[in-house]
Every structure is written in C-alpha cells, then in structure tokens.
PDB file of N, CA and C in Angstrom:
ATOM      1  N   UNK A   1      -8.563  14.489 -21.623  1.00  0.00           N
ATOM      2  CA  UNK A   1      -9.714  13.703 -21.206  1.00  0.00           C
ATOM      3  C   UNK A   1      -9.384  12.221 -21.326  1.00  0.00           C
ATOM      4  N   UNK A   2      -9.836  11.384 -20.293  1.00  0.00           N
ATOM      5  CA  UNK A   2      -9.129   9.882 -20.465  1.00  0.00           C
ATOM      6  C   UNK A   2     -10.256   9.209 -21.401  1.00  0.00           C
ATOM      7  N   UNK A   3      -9.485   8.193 -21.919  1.00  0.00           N
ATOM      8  CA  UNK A   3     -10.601   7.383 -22.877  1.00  0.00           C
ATOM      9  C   UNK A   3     -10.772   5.957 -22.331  1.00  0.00           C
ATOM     10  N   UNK A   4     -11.952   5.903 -22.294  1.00  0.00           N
ATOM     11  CA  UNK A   4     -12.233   4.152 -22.064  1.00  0.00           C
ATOM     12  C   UNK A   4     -12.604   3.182 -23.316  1.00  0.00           C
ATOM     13  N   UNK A   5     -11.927   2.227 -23.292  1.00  0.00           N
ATOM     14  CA  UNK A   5     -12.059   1.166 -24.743  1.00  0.00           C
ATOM     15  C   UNK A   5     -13.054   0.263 -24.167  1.00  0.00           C
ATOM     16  N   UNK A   6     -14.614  -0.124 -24.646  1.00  0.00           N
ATOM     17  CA  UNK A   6     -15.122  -0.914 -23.879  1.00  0.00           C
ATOM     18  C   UNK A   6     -16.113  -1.343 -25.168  1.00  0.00           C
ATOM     19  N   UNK A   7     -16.225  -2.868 -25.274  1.00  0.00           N
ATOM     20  CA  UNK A   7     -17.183  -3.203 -26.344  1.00  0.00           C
ATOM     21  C   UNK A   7     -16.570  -2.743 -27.829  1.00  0.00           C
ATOM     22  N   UNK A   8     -15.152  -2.562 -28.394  1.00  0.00           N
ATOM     23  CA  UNK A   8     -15.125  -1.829 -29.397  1.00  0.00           C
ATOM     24  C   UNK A   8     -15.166  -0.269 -29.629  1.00  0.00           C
ATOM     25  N   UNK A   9     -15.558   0.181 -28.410  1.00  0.00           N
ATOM     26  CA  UNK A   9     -16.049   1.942 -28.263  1.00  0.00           C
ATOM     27  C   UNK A   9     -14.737   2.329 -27.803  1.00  0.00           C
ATOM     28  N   UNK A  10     -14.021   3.708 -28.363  1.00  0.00           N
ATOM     29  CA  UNK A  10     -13.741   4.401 -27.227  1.00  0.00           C
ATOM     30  C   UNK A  10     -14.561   5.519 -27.069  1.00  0.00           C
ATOM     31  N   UNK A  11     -14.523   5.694 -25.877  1.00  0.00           N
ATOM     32  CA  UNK A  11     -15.332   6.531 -25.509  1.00  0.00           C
ATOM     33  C   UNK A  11     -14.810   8.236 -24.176  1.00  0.00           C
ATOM     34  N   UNK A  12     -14.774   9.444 -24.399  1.00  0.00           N
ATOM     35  CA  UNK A  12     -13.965  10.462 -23.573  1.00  0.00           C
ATOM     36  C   UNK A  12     -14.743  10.429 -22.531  1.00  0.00           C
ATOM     37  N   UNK A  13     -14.328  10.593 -21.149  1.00  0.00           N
ATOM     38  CA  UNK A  13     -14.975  11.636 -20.245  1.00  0.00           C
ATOM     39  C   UNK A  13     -14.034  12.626 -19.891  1.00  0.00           C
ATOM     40  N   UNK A  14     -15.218  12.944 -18.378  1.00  0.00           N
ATOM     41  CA  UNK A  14     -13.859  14.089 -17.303  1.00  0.00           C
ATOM     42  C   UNK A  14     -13.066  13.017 -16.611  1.00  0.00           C
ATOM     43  N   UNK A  15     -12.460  13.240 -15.986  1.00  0.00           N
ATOM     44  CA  UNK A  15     -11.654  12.429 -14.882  1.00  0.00           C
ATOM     45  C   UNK A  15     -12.710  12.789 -13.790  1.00  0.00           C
ATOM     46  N   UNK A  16     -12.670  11.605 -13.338  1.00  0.00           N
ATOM     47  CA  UNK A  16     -13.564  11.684 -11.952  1.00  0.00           C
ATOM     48  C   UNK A  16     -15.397  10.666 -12.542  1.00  0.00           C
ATOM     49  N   UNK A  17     -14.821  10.608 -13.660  1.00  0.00           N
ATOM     50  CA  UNK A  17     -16.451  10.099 -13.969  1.00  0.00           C
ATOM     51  C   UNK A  17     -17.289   9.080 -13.910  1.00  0.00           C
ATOM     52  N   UNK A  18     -18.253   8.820 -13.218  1.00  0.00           N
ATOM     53  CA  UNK A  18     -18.767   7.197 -13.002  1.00  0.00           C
ATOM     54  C   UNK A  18     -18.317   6.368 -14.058  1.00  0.00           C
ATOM     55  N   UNK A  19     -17.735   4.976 -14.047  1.00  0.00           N
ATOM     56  CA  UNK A  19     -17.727   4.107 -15.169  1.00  0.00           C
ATOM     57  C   UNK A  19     -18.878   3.526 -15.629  1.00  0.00           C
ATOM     58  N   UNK A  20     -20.201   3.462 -14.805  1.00  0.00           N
ATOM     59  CA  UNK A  20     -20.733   2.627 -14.746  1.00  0.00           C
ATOM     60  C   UNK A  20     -21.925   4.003 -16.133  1.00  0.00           C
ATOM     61  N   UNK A  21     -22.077   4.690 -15.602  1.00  0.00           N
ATOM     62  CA  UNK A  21     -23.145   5.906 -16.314  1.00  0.00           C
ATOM     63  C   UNK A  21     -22.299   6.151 -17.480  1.00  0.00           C
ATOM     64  N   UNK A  22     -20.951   5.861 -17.505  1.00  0.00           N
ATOM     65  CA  UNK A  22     -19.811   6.771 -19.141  1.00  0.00           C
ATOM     66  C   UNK A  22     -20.336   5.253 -19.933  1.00  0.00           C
ATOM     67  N   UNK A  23     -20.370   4.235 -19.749  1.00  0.00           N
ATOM     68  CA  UNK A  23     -21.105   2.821 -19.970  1.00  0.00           C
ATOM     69  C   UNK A  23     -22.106   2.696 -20.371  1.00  0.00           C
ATOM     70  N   UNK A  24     -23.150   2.989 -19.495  1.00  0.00           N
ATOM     71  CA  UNK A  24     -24.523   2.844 -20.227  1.00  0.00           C
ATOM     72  C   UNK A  24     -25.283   4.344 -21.239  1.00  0.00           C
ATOM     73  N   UNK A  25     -24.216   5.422 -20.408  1.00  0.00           N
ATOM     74  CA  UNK A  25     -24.695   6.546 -21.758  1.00  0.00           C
ATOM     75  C   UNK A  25     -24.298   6.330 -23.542  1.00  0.00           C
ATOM     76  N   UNK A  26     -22.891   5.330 -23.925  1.00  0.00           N
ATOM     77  CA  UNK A  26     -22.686   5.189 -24.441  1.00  0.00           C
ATOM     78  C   UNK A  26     -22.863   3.604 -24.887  1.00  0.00           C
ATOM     79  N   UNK A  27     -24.402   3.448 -24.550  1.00  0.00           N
ATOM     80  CA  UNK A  27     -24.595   1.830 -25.097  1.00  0.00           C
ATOM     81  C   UNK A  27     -24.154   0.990 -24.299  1.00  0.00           C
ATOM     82  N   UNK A  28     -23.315   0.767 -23.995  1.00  0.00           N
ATOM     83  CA  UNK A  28     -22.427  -0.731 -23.725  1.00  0.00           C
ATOM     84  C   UNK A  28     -23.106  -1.485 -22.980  1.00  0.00           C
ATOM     85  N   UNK A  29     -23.107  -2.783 -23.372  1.00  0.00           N
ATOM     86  CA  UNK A  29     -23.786  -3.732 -22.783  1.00  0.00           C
ATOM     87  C   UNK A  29     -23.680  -4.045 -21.090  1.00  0.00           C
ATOM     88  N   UNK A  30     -23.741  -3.364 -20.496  1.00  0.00           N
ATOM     89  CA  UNK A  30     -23.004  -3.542 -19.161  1.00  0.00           C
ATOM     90  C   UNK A  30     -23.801  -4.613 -18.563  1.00  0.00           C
ATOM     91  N   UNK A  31     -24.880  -5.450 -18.774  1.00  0.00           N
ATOM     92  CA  UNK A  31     -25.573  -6.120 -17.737  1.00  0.00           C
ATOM     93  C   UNK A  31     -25.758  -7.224 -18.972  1.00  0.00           C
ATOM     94  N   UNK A  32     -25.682  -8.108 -17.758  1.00  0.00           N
ATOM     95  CA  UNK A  32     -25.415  -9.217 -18.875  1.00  0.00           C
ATOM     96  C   UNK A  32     -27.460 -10.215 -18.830  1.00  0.00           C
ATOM     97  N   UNK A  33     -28.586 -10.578 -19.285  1.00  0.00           N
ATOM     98  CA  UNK A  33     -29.438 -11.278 -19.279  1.00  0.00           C
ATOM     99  C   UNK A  33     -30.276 -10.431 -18.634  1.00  0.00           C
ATOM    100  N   UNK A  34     -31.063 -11.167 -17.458  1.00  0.00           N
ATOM    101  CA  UNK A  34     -31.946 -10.684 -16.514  1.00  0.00           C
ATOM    102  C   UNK A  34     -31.640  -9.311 -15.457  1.00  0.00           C
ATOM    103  N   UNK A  35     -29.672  -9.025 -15.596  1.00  0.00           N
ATOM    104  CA  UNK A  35     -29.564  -8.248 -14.887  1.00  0.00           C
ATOM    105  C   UNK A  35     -29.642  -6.809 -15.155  1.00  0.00           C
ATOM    106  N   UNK A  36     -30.421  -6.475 -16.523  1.00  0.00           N
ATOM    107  CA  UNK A  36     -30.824  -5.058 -17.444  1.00  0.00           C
ATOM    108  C   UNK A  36     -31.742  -4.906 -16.489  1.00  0.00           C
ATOM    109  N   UNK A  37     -32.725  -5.833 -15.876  1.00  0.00           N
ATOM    110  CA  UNK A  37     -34.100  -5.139 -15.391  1.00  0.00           C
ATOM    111  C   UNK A  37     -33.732  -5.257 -14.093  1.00  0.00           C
ATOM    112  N   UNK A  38     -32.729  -6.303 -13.542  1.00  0.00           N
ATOM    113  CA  UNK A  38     -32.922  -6.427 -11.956  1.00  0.00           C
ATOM    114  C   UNK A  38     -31.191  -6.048 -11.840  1.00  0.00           C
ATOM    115  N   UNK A  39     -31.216  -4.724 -11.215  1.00  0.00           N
ATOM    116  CA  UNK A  39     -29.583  -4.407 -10.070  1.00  0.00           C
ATOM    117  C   UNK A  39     -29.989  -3.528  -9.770  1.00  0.00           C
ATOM    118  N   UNK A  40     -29.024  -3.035  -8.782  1.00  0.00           N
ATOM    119  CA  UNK A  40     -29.484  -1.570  -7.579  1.00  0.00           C
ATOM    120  C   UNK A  40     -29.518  -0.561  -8.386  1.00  0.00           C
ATOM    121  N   UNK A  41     -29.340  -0.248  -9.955  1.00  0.00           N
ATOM    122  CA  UNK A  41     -29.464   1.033 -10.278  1.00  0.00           C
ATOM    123  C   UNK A  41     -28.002   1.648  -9.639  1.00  0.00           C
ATOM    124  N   UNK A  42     -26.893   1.444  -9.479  1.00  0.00           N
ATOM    125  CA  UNK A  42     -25.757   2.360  -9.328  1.00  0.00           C
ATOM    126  C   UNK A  42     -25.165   2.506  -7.850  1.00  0.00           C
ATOM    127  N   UNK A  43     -26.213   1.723  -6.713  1.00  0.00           N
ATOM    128  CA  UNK A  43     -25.820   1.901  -5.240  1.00  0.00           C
ATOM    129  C   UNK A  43     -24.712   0.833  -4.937  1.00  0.00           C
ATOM    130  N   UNK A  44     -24.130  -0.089  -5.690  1.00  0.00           N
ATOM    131  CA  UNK A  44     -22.978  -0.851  -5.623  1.00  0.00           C
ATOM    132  C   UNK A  44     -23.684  -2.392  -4.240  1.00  0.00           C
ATOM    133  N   UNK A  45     -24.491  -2.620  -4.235  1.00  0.00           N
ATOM    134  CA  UNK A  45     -25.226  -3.389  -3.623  1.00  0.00           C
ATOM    135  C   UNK A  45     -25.122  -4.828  -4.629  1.00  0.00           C
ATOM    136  N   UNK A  46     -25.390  -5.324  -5.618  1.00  0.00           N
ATOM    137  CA  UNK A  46     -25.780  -6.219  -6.204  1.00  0.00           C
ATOM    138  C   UNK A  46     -25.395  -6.683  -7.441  1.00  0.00           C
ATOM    139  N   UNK A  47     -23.881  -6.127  -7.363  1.00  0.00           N
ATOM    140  CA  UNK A  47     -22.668  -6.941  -8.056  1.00  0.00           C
ATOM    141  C   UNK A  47     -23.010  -7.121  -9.255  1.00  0.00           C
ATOM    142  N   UNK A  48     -23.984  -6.428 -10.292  1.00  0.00           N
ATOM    143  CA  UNK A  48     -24.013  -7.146 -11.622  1.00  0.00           C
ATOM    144  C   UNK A  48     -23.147  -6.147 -12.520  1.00  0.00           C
ATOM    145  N   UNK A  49     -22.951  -5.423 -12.141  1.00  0.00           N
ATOM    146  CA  UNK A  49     -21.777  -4.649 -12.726  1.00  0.00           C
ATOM    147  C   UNK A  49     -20.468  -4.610 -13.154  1.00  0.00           C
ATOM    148  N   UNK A  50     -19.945  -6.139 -12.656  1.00  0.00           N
ATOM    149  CA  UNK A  50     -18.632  -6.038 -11.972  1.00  0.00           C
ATOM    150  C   UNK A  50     -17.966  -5.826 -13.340  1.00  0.00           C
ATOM    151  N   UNK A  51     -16.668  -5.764 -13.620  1.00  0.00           N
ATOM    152  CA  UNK A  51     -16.012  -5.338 -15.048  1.00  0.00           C
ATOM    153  C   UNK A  51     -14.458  -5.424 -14.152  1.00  0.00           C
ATOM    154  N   UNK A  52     -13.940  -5.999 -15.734  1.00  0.00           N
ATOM    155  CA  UNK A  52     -12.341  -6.110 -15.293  1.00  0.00           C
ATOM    156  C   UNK A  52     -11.767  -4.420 -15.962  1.00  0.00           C
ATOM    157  N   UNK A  53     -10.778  -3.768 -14.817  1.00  0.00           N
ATOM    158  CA  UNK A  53     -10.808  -2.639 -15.583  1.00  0.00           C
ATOM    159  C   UNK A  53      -9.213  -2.846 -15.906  1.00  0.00           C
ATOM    160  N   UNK A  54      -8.636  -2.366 -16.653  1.00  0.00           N
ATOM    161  CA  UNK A  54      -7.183  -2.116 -16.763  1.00  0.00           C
ATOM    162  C   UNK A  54      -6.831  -0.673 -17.367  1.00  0.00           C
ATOM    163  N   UNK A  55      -6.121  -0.051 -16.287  1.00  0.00           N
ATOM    164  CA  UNK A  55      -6.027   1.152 -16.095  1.00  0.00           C
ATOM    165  C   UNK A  55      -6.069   2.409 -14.848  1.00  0.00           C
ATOM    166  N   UNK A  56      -6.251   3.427 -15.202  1.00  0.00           N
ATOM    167  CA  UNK A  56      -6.034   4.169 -13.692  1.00  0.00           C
ATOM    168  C   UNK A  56      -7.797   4.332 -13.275  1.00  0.00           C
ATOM    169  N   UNK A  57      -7.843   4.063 -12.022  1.00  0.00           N
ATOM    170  CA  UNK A  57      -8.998   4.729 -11.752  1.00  0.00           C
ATOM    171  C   UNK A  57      -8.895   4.692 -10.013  1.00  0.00           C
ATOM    172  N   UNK A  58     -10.172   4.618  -9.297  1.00  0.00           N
ATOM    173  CA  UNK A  58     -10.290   5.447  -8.026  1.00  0.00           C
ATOM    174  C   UNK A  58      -9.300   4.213  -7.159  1.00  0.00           C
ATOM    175  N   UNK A  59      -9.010   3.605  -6.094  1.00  0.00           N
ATOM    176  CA  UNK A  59      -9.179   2.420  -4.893  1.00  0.00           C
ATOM    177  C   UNK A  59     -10.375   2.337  -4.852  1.00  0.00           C
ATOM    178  N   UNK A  60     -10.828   0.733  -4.643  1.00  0.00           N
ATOM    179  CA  UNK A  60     -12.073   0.284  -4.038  1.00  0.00           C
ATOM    180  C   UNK A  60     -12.308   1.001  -3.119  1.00  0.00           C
ATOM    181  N   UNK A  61     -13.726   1.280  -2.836  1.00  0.00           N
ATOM    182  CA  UNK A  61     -14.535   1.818  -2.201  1.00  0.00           C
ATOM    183  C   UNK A  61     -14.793   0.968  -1.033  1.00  0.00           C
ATOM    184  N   UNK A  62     -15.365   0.807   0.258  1.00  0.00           N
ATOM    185  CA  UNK A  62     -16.240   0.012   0.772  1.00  0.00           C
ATOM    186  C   UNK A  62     -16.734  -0.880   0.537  1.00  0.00           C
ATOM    187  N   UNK A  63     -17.726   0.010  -0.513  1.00  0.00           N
ATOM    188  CA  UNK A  63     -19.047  -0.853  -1.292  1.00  0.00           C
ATOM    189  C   UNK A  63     -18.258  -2.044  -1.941  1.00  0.00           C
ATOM    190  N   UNK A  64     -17.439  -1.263  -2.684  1.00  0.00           N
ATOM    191  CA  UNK A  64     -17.063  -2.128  -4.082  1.00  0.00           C
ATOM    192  C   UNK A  64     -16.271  -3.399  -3.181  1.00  0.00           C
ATOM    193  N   UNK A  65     -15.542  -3.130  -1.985  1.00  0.00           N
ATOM    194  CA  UNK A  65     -14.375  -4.601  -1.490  1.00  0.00           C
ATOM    195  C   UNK A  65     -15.644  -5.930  -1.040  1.00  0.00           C
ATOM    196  N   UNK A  66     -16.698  -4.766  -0.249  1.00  0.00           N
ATOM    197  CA  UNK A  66     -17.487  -5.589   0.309  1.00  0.00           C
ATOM    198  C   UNK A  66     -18.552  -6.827  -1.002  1.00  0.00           C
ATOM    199  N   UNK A  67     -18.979  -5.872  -1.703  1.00  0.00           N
ATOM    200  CA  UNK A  67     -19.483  -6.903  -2.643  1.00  0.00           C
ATOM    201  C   UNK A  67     -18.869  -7.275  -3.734  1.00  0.00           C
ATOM    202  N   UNK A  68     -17.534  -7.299  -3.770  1.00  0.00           N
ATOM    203  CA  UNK A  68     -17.202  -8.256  -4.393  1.00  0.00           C
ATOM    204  C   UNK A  68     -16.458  -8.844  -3.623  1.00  0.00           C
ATOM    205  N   UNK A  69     -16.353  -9.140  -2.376  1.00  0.00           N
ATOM    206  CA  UNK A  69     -15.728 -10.567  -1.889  1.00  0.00           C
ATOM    207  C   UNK A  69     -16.963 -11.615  -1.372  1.00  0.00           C
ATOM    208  N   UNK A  70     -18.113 -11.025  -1.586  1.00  0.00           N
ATOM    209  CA  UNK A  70     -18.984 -11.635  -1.616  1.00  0.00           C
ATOM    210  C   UNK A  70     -19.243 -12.943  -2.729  1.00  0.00           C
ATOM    211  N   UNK A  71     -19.936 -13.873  -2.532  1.00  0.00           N
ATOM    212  CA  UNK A  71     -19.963 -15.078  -3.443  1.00  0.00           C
ATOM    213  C   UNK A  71     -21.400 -14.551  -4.487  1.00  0.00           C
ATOM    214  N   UNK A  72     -21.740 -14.913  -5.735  1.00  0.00           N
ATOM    215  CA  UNK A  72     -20.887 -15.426  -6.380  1.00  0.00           C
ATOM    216  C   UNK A  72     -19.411 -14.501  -6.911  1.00  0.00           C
ATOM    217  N   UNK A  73     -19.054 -13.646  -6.577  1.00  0.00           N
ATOM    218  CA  UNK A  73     -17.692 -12.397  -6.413  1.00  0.00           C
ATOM    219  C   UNK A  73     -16.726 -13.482  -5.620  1.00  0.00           C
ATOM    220  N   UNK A  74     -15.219 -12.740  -5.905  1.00  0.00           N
ATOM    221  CA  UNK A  74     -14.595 -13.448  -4.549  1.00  0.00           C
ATOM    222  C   UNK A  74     -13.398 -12.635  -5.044  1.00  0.00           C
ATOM    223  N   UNK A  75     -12.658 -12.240  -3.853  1.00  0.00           N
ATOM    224  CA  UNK A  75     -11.410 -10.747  -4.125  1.00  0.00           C
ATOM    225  C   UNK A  75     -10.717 -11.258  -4.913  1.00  0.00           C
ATOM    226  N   UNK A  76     -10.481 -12.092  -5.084  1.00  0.00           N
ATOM    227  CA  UNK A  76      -9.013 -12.609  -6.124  1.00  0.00           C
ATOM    228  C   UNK A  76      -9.223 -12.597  -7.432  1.00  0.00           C
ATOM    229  N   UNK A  77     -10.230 -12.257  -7.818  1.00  0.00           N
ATOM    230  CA  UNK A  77     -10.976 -11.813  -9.150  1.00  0.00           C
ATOM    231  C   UNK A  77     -10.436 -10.561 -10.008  1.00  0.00           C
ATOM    232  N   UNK A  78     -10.296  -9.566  -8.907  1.00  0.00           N
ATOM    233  CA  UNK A  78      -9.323  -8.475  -9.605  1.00  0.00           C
ATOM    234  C   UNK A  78     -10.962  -7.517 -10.207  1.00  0.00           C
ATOM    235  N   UNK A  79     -12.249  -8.006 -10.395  1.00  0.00           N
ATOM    236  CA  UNK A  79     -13.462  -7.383 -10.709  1.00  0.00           C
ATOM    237  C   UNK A  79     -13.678  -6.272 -10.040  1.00  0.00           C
ATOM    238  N   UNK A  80     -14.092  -5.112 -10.628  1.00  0.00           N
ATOM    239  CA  UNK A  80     -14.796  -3.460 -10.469  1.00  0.00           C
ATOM    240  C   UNK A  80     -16.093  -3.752 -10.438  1.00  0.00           C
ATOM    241  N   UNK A  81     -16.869  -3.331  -9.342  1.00  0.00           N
ATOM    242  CA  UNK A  81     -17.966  -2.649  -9.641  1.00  0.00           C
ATOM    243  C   UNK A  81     -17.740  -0.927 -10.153  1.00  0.00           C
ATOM    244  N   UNK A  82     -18.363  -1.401 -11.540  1.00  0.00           N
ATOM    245  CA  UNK A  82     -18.390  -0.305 -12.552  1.00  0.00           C
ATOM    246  C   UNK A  82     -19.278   1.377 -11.705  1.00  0.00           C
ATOM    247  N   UNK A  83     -20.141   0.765 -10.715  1.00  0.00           N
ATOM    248  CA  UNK A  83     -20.876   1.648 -10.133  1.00  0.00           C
ATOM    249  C   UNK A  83     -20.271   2.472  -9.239  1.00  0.00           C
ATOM    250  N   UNK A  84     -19.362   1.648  -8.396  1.00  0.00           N
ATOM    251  CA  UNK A  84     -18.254   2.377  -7.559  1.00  0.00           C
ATOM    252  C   UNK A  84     -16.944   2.992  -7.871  1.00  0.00           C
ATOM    253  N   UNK A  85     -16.663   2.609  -9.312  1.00  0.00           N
ATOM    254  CA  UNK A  85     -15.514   2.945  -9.671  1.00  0.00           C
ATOM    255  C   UNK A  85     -15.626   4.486 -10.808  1.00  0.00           C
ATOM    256  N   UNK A  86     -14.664   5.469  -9.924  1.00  0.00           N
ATOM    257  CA  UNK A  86     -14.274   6.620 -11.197  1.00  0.00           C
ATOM    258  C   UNK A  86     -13.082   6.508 -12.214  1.00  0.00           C
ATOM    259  N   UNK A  87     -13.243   7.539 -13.447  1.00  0.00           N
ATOM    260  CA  UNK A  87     -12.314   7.081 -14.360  1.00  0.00           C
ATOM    261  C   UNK A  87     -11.509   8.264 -14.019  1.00  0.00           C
ATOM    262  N   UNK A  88      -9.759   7.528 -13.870  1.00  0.00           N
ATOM    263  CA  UNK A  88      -8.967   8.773 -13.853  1.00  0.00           C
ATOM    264  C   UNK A  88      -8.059   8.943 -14.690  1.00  0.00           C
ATOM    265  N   UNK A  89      -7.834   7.605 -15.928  1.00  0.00           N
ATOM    266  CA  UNK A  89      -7.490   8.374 -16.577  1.00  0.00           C
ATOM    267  C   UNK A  89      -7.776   6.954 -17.813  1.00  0.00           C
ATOM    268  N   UNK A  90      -7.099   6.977 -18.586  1.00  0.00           N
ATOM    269  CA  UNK A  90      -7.610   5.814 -20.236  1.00  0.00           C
ATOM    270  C   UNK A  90      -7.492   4.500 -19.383  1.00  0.00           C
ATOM    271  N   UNK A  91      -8.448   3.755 -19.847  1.00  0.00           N
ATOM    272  CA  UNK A  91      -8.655   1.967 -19.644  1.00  0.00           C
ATOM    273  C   UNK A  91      -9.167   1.443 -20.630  1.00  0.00           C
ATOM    274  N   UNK A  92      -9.152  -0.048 -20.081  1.00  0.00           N
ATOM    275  CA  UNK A  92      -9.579  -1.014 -20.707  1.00  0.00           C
ATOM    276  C   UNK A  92     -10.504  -1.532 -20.360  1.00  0.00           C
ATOM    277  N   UNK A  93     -11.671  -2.036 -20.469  1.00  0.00           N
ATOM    278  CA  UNK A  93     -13.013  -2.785 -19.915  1.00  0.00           C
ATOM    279  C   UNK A  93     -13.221  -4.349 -20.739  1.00  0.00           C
ATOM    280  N   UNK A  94     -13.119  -4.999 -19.234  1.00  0.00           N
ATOM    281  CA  UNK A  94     -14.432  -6.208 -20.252  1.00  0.00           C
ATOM    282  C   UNK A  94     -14.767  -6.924 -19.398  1.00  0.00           C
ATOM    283  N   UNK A  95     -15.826  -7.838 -19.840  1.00  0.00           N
ATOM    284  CA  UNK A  95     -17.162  -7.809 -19.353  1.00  0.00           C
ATOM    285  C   UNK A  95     -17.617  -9.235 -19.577  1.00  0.00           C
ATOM    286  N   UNK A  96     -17.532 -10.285 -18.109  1.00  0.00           N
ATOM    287  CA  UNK A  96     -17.325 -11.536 -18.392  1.00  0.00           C
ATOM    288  C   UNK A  96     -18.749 -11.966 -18.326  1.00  0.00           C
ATOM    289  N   UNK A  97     -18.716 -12.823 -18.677  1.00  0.00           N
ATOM    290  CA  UNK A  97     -20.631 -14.328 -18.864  1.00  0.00           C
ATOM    291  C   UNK A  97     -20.831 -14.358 -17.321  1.00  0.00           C
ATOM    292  N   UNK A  98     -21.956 -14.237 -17.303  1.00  0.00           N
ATOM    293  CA  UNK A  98     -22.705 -14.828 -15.926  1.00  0.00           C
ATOM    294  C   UNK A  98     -23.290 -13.753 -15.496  1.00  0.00           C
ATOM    295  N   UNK A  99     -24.851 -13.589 -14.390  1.00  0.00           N
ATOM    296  CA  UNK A  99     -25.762 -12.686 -14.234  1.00  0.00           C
ATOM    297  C   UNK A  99     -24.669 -11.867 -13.668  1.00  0.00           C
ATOM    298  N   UNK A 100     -23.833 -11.866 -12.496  1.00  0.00           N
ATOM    299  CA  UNK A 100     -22.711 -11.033 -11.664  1.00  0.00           C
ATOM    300  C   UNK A 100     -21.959 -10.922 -12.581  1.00  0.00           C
ATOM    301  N   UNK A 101     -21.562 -11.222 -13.887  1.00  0.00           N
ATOM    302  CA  UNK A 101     -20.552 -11.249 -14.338  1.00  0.00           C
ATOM    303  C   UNK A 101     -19.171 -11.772 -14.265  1.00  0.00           C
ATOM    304  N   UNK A 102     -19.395 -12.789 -13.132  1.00  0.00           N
ATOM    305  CA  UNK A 102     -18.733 -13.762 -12.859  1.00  0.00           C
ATOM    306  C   UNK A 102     -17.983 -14.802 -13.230  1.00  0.00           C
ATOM    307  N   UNK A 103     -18.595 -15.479 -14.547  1.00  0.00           N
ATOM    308  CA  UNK A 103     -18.065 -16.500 -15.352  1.00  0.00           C
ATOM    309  C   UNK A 103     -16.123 -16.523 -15.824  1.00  0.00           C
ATOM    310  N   UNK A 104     -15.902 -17.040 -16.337  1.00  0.00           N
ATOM    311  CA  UNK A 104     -14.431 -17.361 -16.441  1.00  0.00           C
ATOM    312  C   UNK A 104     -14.789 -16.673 -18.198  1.00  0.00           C
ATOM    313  N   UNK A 105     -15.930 -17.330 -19.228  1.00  0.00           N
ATOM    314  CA  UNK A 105     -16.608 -16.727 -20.256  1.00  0.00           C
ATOM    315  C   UNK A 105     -16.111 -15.142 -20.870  1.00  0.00           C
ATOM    316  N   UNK A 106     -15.331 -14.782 -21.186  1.00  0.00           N
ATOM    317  CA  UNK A 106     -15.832 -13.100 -21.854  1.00  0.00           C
ATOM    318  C   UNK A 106     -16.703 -13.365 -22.628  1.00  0.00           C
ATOM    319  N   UNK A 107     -17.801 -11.719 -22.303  1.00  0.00           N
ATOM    320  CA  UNK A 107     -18.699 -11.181 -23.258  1.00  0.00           C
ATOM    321  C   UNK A 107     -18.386 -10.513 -24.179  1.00  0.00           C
ATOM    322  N   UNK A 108     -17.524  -9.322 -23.655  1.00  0.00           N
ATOM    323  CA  UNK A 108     -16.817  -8.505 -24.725  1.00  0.00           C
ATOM    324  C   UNK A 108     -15.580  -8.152 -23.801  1.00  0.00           C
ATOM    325  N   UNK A 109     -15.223  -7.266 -24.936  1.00  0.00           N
ATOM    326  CA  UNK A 109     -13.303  -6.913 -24.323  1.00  0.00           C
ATOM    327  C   UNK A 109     -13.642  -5.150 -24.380  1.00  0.00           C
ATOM    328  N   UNK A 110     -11.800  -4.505 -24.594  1.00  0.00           N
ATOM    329  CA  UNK A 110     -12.236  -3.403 -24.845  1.00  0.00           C
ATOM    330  C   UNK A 110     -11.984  -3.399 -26.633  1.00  0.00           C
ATOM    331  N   UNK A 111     -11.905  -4.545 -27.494  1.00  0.00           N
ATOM    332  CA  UNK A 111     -11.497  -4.132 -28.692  1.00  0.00           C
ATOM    333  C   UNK A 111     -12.896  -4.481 -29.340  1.00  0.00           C
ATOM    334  N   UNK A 112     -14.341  -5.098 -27.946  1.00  0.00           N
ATOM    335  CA  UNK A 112     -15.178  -5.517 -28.846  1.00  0.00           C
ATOM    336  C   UNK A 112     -15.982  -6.937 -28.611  1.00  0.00           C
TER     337      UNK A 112
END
C-alpha cells in the first residue's frame, strides 16, 4: 500500500486513490483560509487544492493542466490539483500560503 507524508502524517491507501479525499479523511489541512467553505468540492474547477506532490501518481488530467495554467496557477509551478490526482504509489505533499495555494510561502511539508 503506498504511503503519503503530508502535514507530519503518514498516511496508507490503495493505489488508485483520490489524494484529495486520503487528505481530508485524514485531517490535513488541505484548504488554506476562506477556501474550507468556498471550492468545487473535488470537480477540479477552482484550484484551491493545488499541492506540490513528489512521487508517483496519475499524468495530469484535463482538468488538472487546464486549471492550473490558469492565473492565479501558471504550469511552471509543477502544482497538483489534489482533486484530480491518484496515488500510485508513496509521496510527498506540501501545501503552499495563498487562497489557490499559490504563494512562494509553505504551509506545511510532508514532515509537518
């Protein structure tokens, strides 16, 4: 089972498993301020998800190229939407300042 290090946690799933739901089932702060009450809920629309991942997981999706080359996003960022992305096998997560998660700022890492 792969493990994700995120906030200090590791945490198991299956392979194949939303990052964004293995995340918020296990706490992790995934939304940074105002964006707990306001994002699409998981449809990869509204970028507050985004997370640096290091490790194996799916190719961008559609969703995920399209909104994050979107502003405040921009591709050269190297940022996951956590919503579009599956886990395939152990990573690393973290989780930068700003409502998109955008900032240059870390919030947390995966040691925390």
């Amino acid at each position: 089972m792969p493990k994700v290090l995120a906030q200090g946690k590791t945490i198991e799933c299956k392979v194949g498993a939303n990052l964004r739901k293995v995340l918020l089932q296990n706490h992790i702060d995934l939304y940074n301020g105002g964006a707990l009450v306001i994002n699409c809920r998981g449809i990869g629309s509204c970028g507050t998800c985004a997370v640096l991942v290091e490790g194996e997981v799916n190719e961008p999706n559609w969703r995920d190229k399209t909104r994050c080359s979107l502003p405040p996003h921009s591709p050269g960022n190297n940022l996951r939407l956590a919503c579009q992305t599956q886990v395939l096998g152990d990573l690393k997560v973290t989780k930068y300042d700003g409502f998109w998660g955008q900032n240059p700022q870390i919030v947390w890492t995966s040691e925390g």
